[in-house]
PDB file of N, CA and C in Angstrom:
ATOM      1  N   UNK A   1      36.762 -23.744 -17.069  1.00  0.00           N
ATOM      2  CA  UNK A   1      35.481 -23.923 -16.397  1.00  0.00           C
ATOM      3  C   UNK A   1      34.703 -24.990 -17.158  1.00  0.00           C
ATOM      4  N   UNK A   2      34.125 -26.036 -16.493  1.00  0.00           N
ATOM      5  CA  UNK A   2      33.319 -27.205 -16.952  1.00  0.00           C
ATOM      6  C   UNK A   2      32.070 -26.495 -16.775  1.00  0.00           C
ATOM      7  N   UNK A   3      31.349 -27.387 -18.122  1.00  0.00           N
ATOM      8  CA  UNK A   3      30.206 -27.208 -18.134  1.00  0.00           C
ATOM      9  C   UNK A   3      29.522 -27.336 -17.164  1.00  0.00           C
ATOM     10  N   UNK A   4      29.535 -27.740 -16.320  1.00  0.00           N
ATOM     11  CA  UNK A   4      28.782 -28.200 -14.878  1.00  0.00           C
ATOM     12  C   UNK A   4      29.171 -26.502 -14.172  1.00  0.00           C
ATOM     13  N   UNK A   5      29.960 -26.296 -13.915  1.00  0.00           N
ATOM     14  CA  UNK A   5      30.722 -25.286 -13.374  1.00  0.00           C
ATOM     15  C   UNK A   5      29.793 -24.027 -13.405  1.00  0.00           C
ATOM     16  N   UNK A   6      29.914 -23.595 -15.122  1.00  0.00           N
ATOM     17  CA  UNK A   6      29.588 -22.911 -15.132  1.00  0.00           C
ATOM     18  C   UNK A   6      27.934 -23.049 -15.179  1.00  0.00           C
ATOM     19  N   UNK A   7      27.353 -23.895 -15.444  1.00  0.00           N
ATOM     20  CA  UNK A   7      25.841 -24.124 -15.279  1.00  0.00           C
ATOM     21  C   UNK A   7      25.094 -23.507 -13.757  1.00  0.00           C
ATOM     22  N   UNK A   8      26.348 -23.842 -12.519  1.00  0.00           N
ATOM     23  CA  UNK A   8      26.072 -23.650 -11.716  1.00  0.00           C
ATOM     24  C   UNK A   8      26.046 -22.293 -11.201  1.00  0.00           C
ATOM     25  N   UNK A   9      27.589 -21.724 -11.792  1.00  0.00           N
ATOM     26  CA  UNK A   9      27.606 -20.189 -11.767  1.00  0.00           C
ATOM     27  C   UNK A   9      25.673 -19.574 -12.308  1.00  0.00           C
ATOM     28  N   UNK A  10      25.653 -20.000 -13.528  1.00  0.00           N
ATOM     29  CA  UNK A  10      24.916 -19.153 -13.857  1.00  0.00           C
ATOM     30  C   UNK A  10      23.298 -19.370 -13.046  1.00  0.00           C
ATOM     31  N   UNK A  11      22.615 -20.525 -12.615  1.00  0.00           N
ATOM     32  CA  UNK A  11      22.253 -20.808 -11.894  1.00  0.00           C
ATOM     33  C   UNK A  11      22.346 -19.601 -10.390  1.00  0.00           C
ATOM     34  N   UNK A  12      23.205 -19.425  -9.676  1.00  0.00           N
ATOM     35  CA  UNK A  12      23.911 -18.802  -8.775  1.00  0.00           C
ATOM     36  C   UNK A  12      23.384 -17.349  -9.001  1.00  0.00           C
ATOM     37  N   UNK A  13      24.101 -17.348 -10.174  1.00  0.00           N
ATOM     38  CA  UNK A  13      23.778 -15.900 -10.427  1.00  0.00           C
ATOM     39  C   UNK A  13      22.469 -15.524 -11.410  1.00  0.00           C
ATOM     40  N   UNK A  14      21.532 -16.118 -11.641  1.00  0.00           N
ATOM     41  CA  UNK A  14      20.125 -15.808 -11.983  1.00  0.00           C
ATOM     42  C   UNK A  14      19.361 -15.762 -10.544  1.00  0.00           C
ATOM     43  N   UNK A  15      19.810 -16.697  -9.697  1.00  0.00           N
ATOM     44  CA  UNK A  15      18.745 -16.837  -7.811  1.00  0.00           C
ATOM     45  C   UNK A  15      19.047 -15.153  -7.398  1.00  0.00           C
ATOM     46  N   UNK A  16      20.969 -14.602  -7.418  1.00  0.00           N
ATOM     47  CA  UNK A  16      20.870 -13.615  -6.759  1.00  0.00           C
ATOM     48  C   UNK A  16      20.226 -12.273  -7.446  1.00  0.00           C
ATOM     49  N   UNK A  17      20.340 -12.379  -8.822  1.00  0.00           N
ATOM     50  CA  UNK A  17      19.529 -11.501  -9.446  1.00  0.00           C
ATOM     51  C   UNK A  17      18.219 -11.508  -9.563  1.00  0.00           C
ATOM     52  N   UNK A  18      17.623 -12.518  -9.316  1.00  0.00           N
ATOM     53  CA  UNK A  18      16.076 -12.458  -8.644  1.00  0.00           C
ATOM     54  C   UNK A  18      15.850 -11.975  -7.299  1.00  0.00           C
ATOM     55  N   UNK A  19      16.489 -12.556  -6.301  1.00  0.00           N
ATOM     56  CA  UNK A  19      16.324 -12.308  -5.238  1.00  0.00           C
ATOM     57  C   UNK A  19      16.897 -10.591  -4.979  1.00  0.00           C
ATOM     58  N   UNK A  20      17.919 -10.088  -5.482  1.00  0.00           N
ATOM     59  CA  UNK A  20      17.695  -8.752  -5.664  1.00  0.00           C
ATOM     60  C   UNK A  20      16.552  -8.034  -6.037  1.00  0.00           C
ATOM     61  N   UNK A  21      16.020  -8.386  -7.138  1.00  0.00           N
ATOM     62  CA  UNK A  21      14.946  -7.681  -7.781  1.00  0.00           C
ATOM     63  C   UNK A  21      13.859  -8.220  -6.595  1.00  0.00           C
ATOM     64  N   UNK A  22      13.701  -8.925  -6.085  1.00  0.00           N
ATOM     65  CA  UNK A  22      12.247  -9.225  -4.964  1.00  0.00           C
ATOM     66  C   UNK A  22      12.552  -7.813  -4.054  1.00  0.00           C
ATOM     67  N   UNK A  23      13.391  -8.049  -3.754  1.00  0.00           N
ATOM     68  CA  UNK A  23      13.796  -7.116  -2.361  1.00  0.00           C
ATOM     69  C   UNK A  23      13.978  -5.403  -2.679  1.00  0.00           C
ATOM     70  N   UNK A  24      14.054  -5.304  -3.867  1.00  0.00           N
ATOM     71  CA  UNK A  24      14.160  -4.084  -4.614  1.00  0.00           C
ATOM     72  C   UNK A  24      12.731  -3.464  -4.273  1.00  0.00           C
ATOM     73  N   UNK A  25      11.809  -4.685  -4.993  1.00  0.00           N
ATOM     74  CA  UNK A  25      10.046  -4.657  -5.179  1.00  0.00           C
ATOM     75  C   UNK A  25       9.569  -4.298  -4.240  1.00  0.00           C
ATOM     76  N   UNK A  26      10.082  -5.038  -3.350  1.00  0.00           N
ATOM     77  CA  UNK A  26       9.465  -4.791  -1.867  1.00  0.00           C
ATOM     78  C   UNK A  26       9.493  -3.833  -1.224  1.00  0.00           C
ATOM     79  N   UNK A  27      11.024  -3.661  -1.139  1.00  0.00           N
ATOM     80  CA  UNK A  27      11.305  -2.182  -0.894  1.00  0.00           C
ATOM     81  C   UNK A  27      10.236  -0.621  -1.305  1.00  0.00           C
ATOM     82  N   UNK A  28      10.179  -1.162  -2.704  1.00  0.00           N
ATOM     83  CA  UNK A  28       9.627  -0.226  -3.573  1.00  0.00           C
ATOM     84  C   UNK A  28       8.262  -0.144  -2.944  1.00  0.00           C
ATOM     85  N   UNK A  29       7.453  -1.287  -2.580  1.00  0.00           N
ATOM     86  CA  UNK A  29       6.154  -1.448  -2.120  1.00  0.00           C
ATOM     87  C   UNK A  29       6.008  -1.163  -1.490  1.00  0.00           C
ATOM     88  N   UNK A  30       7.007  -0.966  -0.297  1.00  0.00           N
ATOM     89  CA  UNK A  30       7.235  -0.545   1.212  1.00  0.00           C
ATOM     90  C   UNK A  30       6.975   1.073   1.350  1.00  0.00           C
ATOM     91  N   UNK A  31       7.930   1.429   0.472  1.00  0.00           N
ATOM     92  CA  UNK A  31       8.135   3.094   0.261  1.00  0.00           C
ATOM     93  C   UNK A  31       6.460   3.510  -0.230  1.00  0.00           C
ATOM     94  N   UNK A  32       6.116   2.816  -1.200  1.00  0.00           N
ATOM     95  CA  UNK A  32       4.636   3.518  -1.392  1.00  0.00           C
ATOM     96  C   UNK A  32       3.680   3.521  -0.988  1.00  0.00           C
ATOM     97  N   UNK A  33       3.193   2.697   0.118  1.00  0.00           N
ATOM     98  CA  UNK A  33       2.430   2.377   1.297  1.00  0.00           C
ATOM     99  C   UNK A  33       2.737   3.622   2.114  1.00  0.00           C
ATOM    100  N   UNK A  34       4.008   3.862   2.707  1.00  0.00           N
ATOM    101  CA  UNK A  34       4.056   4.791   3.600  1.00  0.00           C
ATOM    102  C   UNK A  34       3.859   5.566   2.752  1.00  0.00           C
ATOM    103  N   UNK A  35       4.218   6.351   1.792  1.00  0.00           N
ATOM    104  CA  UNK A  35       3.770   7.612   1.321  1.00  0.00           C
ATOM    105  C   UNK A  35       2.241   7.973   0.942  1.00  0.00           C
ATOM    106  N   UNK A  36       1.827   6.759   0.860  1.00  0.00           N
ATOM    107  CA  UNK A  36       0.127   7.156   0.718  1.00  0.00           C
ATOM    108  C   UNK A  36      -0.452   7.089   1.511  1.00  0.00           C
ATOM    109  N   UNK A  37       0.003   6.479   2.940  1.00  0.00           N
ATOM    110  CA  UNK A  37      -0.939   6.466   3.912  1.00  0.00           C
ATOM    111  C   UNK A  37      -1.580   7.739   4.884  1.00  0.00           C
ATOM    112  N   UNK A  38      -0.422   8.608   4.235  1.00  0.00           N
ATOM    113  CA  UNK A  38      -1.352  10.325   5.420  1.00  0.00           C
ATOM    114  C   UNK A  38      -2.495  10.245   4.511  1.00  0.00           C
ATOM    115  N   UNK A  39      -2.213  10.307   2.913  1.00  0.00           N
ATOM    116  CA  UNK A  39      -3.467  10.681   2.384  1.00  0.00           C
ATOM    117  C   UNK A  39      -4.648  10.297   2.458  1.00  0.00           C
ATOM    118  N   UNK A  40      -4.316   8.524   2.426  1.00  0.00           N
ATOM    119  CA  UNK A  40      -5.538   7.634   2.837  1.00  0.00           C
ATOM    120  C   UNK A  40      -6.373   7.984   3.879  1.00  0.00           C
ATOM    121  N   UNK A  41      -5.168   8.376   4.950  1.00  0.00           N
ATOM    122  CA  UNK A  41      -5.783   8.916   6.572  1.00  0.00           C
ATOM    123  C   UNK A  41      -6.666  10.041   6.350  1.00  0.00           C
ATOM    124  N   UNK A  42      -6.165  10.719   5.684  1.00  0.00           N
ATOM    125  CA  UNK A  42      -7.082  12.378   5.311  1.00  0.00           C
ATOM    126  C   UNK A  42      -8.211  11.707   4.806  1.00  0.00           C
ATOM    127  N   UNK A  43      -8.073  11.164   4.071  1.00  0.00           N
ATOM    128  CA  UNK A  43      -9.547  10.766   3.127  1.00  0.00           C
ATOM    129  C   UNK A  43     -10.155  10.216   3.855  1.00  0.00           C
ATOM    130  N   UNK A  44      -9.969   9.185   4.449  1.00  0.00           N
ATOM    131  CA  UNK A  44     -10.985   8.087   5.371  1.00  0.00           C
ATOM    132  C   UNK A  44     -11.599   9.832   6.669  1.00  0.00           C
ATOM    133  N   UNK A  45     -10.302  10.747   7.386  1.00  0.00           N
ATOM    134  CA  UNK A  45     -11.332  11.434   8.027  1.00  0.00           C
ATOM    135  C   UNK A  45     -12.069  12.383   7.283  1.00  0.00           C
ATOM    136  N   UNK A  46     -12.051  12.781   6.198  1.00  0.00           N
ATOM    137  CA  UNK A  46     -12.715  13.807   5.823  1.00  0.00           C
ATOM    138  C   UNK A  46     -13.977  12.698   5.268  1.00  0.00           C
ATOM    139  N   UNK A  47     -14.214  11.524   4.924  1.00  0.00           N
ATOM    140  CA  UNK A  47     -15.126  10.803   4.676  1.00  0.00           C
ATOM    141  C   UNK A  47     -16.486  10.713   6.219  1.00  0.00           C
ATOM    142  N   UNK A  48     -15.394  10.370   7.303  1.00  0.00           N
ATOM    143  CA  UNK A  48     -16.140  10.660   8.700  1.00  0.00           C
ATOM    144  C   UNK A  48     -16.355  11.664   8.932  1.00  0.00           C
ATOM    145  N   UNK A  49     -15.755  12.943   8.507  1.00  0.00           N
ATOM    146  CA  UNK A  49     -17.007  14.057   9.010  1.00  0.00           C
ATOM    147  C   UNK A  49     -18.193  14.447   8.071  1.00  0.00           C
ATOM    148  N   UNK A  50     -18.025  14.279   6.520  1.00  0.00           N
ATOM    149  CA  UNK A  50     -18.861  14.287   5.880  1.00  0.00           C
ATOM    150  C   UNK A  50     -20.162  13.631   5.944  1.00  0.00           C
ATOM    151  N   UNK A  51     -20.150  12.246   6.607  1.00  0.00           N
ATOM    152  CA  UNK A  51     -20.876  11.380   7.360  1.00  0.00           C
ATOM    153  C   UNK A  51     -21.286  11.722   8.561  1.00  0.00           C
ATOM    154  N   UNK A  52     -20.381  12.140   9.311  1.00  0.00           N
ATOM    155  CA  UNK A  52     -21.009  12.403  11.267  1.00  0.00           C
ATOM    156  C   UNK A  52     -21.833  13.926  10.418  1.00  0.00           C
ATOM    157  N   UNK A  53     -21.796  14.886   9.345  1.00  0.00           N
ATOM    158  CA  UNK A  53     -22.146  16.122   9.419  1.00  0.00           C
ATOM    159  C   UNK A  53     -23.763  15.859   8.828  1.00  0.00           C
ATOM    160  N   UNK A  54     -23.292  14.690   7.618  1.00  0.00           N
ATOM    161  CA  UNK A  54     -25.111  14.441   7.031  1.00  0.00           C
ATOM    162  C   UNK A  54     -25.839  13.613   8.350  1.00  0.00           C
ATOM    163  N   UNK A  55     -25.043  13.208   9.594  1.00  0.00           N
ATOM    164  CA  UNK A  55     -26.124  12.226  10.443  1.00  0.00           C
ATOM    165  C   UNK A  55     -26.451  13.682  11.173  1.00  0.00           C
ATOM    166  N   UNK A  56     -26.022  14.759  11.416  1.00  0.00           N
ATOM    167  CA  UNK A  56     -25.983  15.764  12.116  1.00  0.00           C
ATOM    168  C   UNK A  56     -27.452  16.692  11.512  1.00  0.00           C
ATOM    169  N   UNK A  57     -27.026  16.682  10.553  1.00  0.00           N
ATOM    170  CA  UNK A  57     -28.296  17.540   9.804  1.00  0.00           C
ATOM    171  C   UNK A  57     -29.478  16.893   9.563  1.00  0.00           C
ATOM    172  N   UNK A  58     -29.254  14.953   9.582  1.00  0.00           N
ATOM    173  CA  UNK A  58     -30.015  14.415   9.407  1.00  0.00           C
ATOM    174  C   UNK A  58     -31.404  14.544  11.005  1.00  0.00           C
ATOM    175  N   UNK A  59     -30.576  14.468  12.057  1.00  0.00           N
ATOM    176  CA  UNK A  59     -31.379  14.461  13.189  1.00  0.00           C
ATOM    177  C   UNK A  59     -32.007  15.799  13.184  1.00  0.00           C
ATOM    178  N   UNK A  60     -30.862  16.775  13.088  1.00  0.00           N
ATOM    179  CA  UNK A  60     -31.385  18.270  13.047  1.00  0.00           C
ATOM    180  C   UNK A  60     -32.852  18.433  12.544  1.00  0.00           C
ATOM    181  N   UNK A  61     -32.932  17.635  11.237  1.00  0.00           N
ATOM    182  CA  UNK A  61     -34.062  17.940  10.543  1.00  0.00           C
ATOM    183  C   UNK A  61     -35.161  16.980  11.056  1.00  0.00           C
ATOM    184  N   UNK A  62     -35.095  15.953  11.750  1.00  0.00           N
ATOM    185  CA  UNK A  62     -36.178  15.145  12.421  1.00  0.00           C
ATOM    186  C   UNK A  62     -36.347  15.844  13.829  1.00  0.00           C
ATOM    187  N   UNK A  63     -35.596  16.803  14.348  1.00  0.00           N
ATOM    188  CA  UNK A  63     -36.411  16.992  15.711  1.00  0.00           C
ATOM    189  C   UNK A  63     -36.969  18.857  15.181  1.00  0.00           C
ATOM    190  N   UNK A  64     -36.527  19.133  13.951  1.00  0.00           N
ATOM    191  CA  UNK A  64     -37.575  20.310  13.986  1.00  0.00           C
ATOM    192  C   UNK A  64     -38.788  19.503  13.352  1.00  0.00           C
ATOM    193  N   UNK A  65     -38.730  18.455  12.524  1.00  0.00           N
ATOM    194  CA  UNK A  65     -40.434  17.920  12.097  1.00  0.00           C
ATOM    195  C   UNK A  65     -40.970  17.815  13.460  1.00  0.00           C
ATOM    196  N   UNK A  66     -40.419  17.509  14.319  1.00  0.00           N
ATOM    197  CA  UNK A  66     -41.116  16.413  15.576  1.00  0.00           C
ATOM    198  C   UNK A  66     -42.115  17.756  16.213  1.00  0.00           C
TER     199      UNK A  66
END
């Protein structure tokens, strides 16, 4: 194997071992998005009723002043 040769091998094989590891990452990024997103979902609604419940009590309490 000439130096050229193998320059290229290794070349070759540093792109596919990056490009593995991207796709690994991604993967990985992929998987943890979906797994957090029920929770996110829970949180964002339990944030909206905590909100629709203080606008709830909020009026409540302006039409007994009224």
């Amino acid at each position: 194997m000439s130096v050229a040769e193998f320059g290229l091998s290794s070349m070759s094989l540093t792109f596919w071992t990056r490009l593995r590891d991207h796709e690994h990452s991604e993967a990985t990024s992929r998987a943890r998005k979906q797994s957090f997103a029920p929770n996110m979902e829970i949180e964002i609604r339990t944030r909206a009723d905590v909100i629709s419940s203080l606008r709830q009590m909020h009026l409540g309490a302006r039409t007994t002043l009224d």
